[in-house]
C-alpha atoms as a PDB file:
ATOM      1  CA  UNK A   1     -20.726  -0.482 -18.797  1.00  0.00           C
ATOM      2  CA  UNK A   2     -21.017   2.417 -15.956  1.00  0.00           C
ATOM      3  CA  UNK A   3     -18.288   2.939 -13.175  1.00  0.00           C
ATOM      4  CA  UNK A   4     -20.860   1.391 -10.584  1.00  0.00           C
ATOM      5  CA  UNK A   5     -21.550  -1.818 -12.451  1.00  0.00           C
ATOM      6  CA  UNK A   6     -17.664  -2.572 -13.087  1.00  0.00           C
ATOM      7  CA  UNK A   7     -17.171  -1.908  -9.056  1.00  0.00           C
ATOM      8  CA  UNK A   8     -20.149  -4.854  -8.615  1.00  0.00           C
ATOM      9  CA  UNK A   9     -18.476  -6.966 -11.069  1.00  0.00           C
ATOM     10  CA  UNK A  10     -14.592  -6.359  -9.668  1.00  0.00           C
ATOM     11  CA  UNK A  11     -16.058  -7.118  -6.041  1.00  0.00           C
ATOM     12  CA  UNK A  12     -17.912 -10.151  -7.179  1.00  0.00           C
ATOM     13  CA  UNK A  13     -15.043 -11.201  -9.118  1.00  0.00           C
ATOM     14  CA  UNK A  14     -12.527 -10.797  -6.147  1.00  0.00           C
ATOM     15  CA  UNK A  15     -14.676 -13.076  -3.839  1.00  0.00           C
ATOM     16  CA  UNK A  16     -14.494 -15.808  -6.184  1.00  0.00           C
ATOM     17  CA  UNK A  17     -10.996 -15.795  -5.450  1.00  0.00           C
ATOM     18  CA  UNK A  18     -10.877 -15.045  -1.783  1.00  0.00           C
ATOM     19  CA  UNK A  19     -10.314 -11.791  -1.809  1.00  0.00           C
ATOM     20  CA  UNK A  20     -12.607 -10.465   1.563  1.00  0.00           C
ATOM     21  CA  UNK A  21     -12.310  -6.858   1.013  1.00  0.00           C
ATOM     22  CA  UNK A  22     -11.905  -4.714  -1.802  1.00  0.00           C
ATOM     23  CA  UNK A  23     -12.062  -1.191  -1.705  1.00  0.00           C
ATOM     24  CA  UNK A  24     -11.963   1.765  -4.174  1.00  0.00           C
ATOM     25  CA  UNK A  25     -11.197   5.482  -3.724  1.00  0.00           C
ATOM     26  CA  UNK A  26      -9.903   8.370  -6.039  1.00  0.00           C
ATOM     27  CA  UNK A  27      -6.559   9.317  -6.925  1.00  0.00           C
ATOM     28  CA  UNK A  28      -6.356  12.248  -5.047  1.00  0.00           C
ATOM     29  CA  UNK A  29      -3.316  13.023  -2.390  1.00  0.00           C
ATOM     30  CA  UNK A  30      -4.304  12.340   0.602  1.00  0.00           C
ATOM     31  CA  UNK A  31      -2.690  15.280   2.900  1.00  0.00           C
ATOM     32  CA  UNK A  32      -4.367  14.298   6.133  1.00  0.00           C
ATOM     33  CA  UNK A  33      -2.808  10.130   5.701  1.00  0.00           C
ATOM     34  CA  UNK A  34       0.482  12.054   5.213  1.00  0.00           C
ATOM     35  CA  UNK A  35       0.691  14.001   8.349  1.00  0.00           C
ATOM     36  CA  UNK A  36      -0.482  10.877  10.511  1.00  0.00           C
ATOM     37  CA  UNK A  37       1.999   8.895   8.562  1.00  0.00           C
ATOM     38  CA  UNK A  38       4.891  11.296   9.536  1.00  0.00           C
ATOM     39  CA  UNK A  39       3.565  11.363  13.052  1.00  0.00           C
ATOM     40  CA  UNK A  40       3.404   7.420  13.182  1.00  0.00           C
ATOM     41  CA  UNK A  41       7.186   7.414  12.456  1.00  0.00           C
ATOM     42  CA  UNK A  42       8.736  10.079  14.286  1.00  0.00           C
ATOM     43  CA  UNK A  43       7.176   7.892  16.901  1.00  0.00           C
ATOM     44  CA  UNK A  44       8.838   5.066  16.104  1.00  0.00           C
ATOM     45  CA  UNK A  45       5.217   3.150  15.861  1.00  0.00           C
ATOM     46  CA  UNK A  46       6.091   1.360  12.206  1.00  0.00           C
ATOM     47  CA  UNK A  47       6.051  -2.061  12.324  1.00  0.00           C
ATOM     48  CA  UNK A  48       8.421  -2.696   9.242  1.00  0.00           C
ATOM     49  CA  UNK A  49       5.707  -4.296   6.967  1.00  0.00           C
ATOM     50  CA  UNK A  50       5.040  -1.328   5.399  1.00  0.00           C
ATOM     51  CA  UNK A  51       5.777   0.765   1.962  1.00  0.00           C
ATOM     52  CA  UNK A  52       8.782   2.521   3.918  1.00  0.00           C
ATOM     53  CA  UNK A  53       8.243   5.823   1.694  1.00  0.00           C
ATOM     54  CA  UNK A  54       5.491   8.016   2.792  1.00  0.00           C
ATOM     55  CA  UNK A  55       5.009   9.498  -0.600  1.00  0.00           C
ATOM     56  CA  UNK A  56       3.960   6.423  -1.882  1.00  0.00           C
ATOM     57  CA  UNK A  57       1.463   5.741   1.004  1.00  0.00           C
ATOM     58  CA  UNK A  58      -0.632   9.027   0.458  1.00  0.00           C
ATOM     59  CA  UNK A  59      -0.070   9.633  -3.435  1.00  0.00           C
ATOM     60  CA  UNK A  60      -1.066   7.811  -5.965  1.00  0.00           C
ATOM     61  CA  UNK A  61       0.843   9.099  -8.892  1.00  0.00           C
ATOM     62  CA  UNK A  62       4.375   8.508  -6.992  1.00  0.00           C
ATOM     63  CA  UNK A  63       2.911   4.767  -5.512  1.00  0.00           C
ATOM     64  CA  UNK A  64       2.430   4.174  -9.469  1.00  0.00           C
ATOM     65  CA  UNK A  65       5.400   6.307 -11.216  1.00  0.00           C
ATOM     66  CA  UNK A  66       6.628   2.951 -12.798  1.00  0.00           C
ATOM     67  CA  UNK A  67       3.428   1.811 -13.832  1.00  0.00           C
ATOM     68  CA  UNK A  68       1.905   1.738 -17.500  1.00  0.00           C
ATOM     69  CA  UNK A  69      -0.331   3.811 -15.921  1.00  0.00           C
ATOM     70  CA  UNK A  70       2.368   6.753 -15.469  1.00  0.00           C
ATOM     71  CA  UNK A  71       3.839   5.671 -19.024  1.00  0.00           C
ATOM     72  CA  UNK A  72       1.505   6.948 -21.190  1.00  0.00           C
ATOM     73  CA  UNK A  73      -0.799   3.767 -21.809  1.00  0.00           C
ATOM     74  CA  UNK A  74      -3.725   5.866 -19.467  1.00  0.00           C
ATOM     75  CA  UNK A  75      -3.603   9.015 -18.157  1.00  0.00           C
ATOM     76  CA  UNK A  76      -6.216   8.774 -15.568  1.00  0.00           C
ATOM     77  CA  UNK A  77      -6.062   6.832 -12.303  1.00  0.00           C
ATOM     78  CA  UNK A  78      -9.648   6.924 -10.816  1.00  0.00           C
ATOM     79  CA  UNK A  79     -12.861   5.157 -12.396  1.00  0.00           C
ATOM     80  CA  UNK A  80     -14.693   8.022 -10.484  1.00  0.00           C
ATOM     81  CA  UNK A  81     -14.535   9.710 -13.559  1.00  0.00           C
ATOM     82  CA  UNK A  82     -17.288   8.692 -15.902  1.00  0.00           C
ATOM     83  CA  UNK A  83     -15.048   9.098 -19.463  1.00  0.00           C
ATOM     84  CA  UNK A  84     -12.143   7.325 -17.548  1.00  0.00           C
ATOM     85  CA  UNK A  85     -14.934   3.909 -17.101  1.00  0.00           C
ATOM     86  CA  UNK A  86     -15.452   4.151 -20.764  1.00  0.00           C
ATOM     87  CA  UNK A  87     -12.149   4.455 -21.780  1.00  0.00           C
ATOM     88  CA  UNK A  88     -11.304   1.501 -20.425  1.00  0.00           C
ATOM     89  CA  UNK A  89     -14.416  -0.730 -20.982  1.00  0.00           C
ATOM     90  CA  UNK A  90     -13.639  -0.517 -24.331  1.00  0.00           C
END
């Protein structure tokens, strides 16, 4: 199975059960969210609904530190990468 089949079947699958959106991205840090996410803060525009540590909003590896993910079970976060798919379509 290829990285852009699973993605049809995941969003197929997550309509089924009323899911509306799903979305996908990469693992990467995202540096830009982070800034804005400071910004939003020191201007006291949080609502209190959300993840109150910024690290975990714009990084992936400390949202998911606790995760099998992070405990050795997989070592790679994104289905971007081609070898990651397979790994786990096994």
């Amino acid at each position: 199975m290829n990285v852009y089949q699973l993605k049809e079947e995941l969003i197929e699958y997550a309509k089924s059960i009323g899911v509306d959106k799903i979305g996908f991205t990469t693992a990467d840090t995202f540096d830009s969210l982070k800034d804005r996410l400071i910004l939003q803060e020191s201007l006291g525009y949080l609502s209190g609904f959300e993840e109150p540590d910024i690290e975990k909003r714009s990084d992936a590896n400390a949202a998911f530190a606790e995760s099998e993910i992070n405990r050795g079970h997989c070592t790679c976060l994104s289905f971007e990468n081609e070898g990651c798919a397979k790994k786990h379509a096994n």
